[in-house]
Protein backbone atom coordinates (compact mmCIF):
# COMPACT_ATOMS: atom_id res chain seq x y z
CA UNK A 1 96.34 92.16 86.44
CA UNK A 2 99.05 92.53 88.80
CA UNK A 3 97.91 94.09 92.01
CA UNK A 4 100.03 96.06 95.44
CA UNK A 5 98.23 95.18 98.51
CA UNK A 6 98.89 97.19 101.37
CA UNK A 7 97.29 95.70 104.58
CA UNK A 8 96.82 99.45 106.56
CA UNK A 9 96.80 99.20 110.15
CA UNK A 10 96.39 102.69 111.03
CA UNK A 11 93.49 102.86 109.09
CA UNK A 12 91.53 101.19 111.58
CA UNK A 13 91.58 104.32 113.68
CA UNK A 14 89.04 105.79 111.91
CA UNK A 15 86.67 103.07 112.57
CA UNK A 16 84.52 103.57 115.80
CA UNK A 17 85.33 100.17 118.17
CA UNK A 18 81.90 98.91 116.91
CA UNK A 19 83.08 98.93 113.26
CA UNK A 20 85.75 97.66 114.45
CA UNK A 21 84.59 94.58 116.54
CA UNK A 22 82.39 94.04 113.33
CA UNK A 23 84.41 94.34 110.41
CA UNK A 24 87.41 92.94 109.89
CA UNK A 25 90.23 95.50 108.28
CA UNK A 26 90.29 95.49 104.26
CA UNK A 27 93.16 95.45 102.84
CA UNK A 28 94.30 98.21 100.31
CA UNK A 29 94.52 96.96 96.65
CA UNK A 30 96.30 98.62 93.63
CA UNK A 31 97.32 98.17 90.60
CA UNK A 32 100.25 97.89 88.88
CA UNK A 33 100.19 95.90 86.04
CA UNK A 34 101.37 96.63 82.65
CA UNK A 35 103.67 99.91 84.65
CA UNK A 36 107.41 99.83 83.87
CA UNK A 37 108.79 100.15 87.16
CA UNK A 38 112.35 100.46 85.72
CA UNK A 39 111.73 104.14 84.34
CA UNK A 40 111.05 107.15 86.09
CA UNK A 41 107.48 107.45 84.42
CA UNK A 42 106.60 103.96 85.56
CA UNK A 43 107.70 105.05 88.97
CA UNK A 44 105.37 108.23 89.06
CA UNK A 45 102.57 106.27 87.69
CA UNK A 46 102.34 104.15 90.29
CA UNK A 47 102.84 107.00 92.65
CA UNK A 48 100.46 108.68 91.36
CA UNK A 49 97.88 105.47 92.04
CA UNK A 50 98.90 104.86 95.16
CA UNK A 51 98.05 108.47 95.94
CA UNK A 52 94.27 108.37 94.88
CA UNK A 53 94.02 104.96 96.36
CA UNK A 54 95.37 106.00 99.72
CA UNK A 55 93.03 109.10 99.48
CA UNK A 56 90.37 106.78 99.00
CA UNK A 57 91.09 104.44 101.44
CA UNK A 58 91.85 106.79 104.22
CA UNK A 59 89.34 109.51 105.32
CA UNK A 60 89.53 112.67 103.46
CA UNK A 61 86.87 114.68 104.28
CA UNK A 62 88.29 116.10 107.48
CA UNK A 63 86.91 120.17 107.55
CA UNK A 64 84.44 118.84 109.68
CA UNK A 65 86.01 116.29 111.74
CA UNK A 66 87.50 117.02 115.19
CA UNK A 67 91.27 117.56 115.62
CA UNK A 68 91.68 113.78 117.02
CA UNK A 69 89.87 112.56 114.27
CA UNK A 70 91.81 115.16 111.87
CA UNK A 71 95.41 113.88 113.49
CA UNK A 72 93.85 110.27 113.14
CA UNK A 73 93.16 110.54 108.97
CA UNK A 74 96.78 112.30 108.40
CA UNK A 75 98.07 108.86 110.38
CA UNK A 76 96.28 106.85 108.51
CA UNK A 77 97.47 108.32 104.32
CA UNK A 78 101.26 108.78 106.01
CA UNK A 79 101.56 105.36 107.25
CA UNK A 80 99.27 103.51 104.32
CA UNK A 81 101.30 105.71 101.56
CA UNK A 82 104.84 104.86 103.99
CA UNK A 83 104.11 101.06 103.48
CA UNK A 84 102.53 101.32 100.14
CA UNK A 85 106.02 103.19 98.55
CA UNK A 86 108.40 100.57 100.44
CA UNK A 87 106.61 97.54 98.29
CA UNK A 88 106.76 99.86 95.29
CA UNK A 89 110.57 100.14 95.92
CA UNK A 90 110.90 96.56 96.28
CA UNK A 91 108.73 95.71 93.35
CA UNK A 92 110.86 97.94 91.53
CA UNK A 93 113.79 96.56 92.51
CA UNK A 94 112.56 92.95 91.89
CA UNK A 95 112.10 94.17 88.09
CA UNK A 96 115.34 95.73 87.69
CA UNK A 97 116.83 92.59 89.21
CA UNK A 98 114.51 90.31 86.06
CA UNK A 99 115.96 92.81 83.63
């Protein structure tokens, strides 16, 4: 199976600096395989998983967080879900190119 991995750096803001120190960063993994990305219901397919992974990667519980922490998660889905859409373009593109 044919998987998109997005290596998040903003994530790590959520981590306290001893997580941090003793974790290295996971990268994001999802996948595509068997989606068309040359139609429009391909496309919001894999939209629609990089959504729910992004939401599962990045913190989404925030009622109770503080407003840094708050500002910190919203970082964290824009920029993972920024990066994980341009490789979706380009995968797309890289199948319309095969076609």
């Amino acid at each position: 199976m044919k998987q998109m991995t997005i290596l998040a750096v903003l994530g790590a803001a959520l981590l306290s600096p001893a997580a941090l120190a003793s974790e290295p960063m996971q990268p994001l993994h999802i996948a595509l395989g068997g989606l068309d990305l040359t139609t429009p219901r391909g496309v919001q397919a894999a939209q629609r998983r990089i959504d729910r992974a992004v939401a599962d990667y990045c913190r989404n519980d925030v009622e109770h967080l503080t407003i840094k922490a708050r500002r910190a998660a919203r970082e964290c889905r824009e920029s993972v879900r920024g990066d994980a859409l341009a490789q979706l373009a380009d995968k797309r593109l890289r199948q319309l190119a095969a076609r």
